[in-house]
PDB file of N, CA and C in Angstrom:
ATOM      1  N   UNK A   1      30.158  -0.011  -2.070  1.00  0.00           N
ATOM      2  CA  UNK A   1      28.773  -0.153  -1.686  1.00  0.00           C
ATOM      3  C   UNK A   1      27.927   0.753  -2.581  1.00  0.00           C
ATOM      4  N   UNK A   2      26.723   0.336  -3.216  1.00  0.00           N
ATOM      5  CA  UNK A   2      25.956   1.145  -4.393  1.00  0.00           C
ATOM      6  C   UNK A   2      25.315   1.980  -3.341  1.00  0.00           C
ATOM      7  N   UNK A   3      25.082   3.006  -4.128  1.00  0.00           N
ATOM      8  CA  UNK A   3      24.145   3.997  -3.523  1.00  0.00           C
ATOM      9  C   UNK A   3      22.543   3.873  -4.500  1.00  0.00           C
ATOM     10  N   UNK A   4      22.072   4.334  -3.093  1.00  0.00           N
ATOM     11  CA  UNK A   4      20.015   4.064  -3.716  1.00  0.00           C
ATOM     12  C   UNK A   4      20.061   5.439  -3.752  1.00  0.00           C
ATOM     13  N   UNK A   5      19.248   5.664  -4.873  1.00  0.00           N
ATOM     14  CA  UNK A   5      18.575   7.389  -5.280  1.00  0.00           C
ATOM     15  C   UNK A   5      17.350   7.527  -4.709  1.00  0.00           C
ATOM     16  N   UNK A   6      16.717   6.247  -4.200  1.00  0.00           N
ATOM     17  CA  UNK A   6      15.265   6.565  -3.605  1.00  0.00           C
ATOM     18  C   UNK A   6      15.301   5.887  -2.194  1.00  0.00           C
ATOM     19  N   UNK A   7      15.624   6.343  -1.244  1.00  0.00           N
ATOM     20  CA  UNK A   7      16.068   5.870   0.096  1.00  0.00           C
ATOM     21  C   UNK A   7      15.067   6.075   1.142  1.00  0.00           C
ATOM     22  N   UNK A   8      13.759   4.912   1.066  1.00  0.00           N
ATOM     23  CA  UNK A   8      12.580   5.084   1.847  1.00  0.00           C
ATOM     24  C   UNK A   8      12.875   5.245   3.643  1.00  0.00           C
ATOM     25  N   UNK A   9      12.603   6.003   4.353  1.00  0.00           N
ATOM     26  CA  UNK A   9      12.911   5.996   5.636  1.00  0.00           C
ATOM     27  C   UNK A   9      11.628   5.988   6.609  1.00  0.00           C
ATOM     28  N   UNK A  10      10.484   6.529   6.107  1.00  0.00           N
ATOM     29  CA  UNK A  10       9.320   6.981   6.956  1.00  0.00           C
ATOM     30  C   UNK A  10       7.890   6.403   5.679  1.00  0.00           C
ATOM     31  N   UNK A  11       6.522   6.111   6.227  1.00  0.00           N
ATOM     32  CA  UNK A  11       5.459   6.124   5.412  1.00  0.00           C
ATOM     33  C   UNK A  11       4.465   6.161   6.174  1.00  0.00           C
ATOM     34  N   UNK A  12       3.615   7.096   5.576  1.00  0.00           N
ATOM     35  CA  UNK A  12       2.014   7.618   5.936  1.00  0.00           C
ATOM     36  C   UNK A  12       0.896   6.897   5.728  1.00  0.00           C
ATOM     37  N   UNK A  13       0.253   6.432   6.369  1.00  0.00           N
ATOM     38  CA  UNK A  13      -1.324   5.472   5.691  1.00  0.00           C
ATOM     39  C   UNK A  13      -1.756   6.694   4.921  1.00  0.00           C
ATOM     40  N   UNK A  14      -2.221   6.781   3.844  1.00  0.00           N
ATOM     41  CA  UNK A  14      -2.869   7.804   3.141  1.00  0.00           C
ATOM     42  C   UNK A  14      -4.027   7.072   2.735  1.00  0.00           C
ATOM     43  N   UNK A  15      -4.647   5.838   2.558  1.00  0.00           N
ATOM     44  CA  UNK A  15      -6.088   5.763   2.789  1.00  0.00           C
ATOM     45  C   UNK A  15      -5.942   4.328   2.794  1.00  0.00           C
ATOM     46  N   UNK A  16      -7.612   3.454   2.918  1.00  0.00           N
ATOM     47  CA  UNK A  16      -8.019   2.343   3.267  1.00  0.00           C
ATOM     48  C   UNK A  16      -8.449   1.568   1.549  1.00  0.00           C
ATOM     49  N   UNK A  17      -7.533   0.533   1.520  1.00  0.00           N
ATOM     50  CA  UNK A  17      -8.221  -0.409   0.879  1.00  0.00           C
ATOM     51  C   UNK A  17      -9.122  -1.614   1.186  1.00  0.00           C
ATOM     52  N   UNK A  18     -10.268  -1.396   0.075  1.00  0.00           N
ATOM     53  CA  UNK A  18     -11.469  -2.090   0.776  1.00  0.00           C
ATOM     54  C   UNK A  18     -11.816  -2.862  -0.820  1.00  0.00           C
ATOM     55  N   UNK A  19     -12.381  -4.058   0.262  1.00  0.00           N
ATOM     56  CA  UNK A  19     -12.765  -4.852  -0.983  1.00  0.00           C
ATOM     57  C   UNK A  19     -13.925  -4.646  -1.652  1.00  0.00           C
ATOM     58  N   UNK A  20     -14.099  -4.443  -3.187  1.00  0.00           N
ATOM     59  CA  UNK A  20     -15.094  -4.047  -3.850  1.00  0.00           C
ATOM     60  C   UNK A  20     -16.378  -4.776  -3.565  1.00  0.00           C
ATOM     61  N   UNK A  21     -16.702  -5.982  -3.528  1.00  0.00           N
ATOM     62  CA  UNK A  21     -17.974  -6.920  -3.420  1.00  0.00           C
ATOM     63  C   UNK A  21     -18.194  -6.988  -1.938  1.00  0.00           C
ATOM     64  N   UNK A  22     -17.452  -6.590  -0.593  1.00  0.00           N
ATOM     65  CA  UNK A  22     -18.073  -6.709   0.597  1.00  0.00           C
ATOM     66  C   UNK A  22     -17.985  -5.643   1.263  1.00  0.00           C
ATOM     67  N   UNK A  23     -17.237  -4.409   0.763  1.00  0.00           N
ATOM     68  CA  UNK A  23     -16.997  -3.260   1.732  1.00  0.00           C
ATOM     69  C   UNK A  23     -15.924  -3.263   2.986  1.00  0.00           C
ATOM     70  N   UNK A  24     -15.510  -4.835   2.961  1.00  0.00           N
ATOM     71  CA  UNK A  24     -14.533  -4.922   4.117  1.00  0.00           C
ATOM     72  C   UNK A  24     -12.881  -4.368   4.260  1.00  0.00           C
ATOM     73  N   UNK A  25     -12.980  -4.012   4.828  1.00  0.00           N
ATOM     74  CA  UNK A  25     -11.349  -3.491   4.739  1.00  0.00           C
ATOM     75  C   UNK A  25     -10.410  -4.546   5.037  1.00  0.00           C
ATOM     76  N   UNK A  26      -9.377  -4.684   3.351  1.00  0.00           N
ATOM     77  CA  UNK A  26      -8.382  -5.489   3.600  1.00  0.00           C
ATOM     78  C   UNK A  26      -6.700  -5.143   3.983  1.00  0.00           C
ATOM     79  N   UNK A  27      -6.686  -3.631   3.415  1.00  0.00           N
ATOM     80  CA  UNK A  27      -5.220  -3.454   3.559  1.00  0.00           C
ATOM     81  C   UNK A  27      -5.086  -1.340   3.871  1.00  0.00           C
ATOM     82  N   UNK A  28      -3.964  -1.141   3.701  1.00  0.00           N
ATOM     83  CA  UNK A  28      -3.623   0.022   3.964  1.00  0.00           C
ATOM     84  C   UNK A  28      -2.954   0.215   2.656  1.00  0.00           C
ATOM     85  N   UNK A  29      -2.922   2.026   2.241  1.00  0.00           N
ATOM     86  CA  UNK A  29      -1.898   2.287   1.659  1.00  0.00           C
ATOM     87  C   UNK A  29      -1.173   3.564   1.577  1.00  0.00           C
ATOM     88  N   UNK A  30      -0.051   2.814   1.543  1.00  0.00           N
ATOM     89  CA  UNK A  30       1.127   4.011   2.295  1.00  0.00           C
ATOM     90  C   UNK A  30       1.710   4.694   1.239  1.00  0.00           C
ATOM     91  N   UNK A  31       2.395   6.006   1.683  1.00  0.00           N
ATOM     92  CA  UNK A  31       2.802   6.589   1.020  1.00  0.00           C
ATOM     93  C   UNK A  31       4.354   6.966   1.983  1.00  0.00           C
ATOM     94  N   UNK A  32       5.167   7.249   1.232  1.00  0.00           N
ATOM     95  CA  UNK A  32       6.867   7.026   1.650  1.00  0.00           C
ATOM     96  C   UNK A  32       6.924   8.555   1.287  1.00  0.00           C
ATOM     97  N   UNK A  33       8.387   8.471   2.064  1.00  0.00           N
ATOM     98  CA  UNK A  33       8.761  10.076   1.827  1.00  0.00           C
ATOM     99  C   UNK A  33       9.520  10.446   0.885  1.00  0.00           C
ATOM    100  N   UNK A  34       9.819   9.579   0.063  1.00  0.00           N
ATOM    101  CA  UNK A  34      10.402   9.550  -1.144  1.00  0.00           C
ATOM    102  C   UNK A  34       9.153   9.894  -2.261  1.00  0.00           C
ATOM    103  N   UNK A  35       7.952   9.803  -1.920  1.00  0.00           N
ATOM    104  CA  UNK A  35       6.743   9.942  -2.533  1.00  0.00           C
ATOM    105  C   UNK A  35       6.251   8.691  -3.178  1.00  0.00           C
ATOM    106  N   UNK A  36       7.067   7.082  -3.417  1.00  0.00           N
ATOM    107  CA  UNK A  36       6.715   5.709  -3.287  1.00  0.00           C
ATOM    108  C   UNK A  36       5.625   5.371  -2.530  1.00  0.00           C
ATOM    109  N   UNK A  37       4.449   4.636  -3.453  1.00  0.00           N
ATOM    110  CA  UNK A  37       3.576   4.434  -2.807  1.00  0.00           C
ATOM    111  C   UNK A  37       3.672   3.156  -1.955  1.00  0.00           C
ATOM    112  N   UNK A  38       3.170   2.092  -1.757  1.00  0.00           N
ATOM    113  CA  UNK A  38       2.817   0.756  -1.691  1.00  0.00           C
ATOM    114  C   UNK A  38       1.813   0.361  -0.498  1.00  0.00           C
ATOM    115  N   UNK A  39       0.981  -0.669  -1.211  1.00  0.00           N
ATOM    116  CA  UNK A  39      -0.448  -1.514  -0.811  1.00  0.00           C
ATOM    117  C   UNK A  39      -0.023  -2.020   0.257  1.00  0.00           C
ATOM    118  N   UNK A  40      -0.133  -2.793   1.613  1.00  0.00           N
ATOM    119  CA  UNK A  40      -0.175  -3.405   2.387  1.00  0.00           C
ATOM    120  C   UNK A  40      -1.505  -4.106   2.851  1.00  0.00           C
ATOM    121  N   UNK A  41      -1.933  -4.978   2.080  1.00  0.00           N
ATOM    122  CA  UNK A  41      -2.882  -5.936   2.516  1.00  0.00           C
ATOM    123  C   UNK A  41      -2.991  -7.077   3.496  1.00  0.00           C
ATOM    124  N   UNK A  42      -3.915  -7.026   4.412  1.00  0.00           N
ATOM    125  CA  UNK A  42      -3.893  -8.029   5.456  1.00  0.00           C
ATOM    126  C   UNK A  42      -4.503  -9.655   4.977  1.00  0.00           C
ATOM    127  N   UNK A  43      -3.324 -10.340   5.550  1.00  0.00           N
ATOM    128  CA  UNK A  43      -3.346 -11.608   5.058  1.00  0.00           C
ATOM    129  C   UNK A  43      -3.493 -12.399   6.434  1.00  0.00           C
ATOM    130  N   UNK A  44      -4.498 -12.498   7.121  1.00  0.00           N
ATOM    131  CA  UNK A  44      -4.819 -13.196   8.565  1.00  0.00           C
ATOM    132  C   UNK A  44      -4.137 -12.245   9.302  1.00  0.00           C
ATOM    133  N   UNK A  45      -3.002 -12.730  10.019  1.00  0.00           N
ATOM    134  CA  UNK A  45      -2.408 -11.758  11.127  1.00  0.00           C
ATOM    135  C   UNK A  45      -1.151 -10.511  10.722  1.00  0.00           C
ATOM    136  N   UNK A  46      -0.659 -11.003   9.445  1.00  0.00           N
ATOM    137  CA  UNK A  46       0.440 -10.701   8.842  1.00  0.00           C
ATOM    138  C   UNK A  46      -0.090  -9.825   7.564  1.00  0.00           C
ATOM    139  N   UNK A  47       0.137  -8.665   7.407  1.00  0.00           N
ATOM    140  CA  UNK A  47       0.122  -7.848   6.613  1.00  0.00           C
ATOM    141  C   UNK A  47       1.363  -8.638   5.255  1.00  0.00           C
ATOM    142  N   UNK A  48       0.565  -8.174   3.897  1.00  0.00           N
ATOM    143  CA  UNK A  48       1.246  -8.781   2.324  1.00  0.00           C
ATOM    144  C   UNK A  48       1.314  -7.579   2.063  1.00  0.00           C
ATOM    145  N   UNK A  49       3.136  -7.201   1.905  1.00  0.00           N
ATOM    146  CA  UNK A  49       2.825  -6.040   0.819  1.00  0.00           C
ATOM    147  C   UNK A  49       3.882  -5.791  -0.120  1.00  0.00           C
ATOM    148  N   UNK A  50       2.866  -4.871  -1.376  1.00  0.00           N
ATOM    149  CA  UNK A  50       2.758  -4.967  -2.500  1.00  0.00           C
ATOM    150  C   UNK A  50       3.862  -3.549  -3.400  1.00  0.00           C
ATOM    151  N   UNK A  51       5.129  -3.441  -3.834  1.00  0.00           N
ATOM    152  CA  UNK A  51       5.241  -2.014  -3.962  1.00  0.00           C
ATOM    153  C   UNK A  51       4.023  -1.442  -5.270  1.00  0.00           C
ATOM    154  N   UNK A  52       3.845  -0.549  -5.026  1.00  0.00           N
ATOM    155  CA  UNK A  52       2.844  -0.016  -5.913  1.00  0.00           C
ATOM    156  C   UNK A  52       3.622   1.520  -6.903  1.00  0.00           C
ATOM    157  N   UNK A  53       4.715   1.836  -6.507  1.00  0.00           N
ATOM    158  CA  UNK A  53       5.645   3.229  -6.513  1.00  0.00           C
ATOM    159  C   UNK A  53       5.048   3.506  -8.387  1.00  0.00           C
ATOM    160  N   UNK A  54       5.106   2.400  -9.283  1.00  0.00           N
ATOM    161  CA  UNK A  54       4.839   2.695 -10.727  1.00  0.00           C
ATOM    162  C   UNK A  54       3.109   3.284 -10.668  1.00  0.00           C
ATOM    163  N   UNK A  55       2.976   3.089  -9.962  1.00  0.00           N
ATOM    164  CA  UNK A  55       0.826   3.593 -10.265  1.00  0.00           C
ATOM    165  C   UNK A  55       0.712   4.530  -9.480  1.00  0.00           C
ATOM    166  N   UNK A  56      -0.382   5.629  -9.964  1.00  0.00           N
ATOM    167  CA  UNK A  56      -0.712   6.698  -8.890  1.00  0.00           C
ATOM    168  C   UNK A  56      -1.082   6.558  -7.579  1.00  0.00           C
ATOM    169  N   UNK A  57      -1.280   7.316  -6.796  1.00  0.00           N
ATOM    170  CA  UNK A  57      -1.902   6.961  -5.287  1.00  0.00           C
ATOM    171  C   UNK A  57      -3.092   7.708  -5.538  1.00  0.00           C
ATOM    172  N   UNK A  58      -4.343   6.235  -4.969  1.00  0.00           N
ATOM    173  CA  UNK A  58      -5.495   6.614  -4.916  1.00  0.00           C
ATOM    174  C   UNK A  58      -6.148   6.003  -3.548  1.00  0.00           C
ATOM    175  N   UNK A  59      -6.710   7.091  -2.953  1.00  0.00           N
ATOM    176  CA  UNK A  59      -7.129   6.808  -1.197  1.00  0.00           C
ATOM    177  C   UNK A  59      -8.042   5.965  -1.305  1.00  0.00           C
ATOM    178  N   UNK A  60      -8.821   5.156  -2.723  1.00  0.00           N
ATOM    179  CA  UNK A  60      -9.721   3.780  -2.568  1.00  0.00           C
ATOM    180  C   UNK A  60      -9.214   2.923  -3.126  1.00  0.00           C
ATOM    181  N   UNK A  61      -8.615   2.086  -3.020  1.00  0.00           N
ATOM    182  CA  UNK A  61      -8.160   0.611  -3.930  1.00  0.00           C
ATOM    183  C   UNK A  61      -9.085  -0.381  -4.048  1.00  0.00           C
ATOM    184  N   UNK A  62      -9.636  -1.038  -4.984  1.00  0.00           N
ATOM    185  CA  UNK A  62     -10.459  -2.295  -4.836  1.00  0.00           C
ATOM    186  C   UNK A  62      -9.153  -3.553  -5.249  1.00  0.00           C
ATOM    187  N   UNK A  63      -9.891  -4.442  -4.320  1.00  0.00           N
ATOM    188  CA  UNK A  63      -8.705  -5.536  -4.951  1.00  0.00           C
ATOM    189  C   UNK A  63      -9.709  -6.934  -4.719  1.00  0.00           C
ATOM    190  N   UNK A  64      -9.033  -8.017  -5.001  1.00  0.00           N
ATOM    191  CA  UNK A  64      -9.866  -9.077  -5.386  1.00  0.00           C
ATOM    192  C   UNK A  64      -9.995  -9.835  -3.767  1.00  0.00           C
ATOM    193  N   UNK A  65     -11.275 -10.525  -3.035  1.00  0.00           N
ATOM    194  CA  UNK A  65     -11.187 -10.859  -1.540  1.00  0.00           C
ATOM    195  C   UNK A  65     -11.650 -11.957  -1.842  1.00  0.00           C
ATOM    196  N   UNK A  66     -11.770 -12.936  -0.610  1.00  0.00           N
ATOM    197  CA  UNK A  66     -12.470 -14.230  -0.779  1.00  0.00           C
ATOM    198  C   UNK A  66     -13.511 -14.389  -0.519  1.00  0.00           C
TER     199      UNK A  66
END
């Protein structure tokens, strides 16, 4: 059985992503205790999410809305 070097167990909302052109809030983004970030954007009832771990963590995300 392989072993993982980055073994996510727990994650923090560390701030709100909001969409640039309406101000509305679409998603969350977390931060892991491994220090892995990733986006979680709400898609109707069901949260989409995104790993983000290669890009910095920034407590405003703009992303594209309808």
């Amino acid at each position: 059985m392989p072993e993982f070097e980055s073994v996510r167990t727990t994650a923090e909302a560390i701030g709100r992503i909001t969409c640039i052109k309406t101000g509305e809030e679409i998603g969350l983004l977390y931060q892991w205790d491994n220090g892995e970030t990733q986006a979680a954007l709400y898609n109707g009832s069901r949260p989409k999410t995104q790993n983000c771990s290669d890009h910095p963590a920034e407590p405003d995300i703009g992303a594209k809305c309808s």
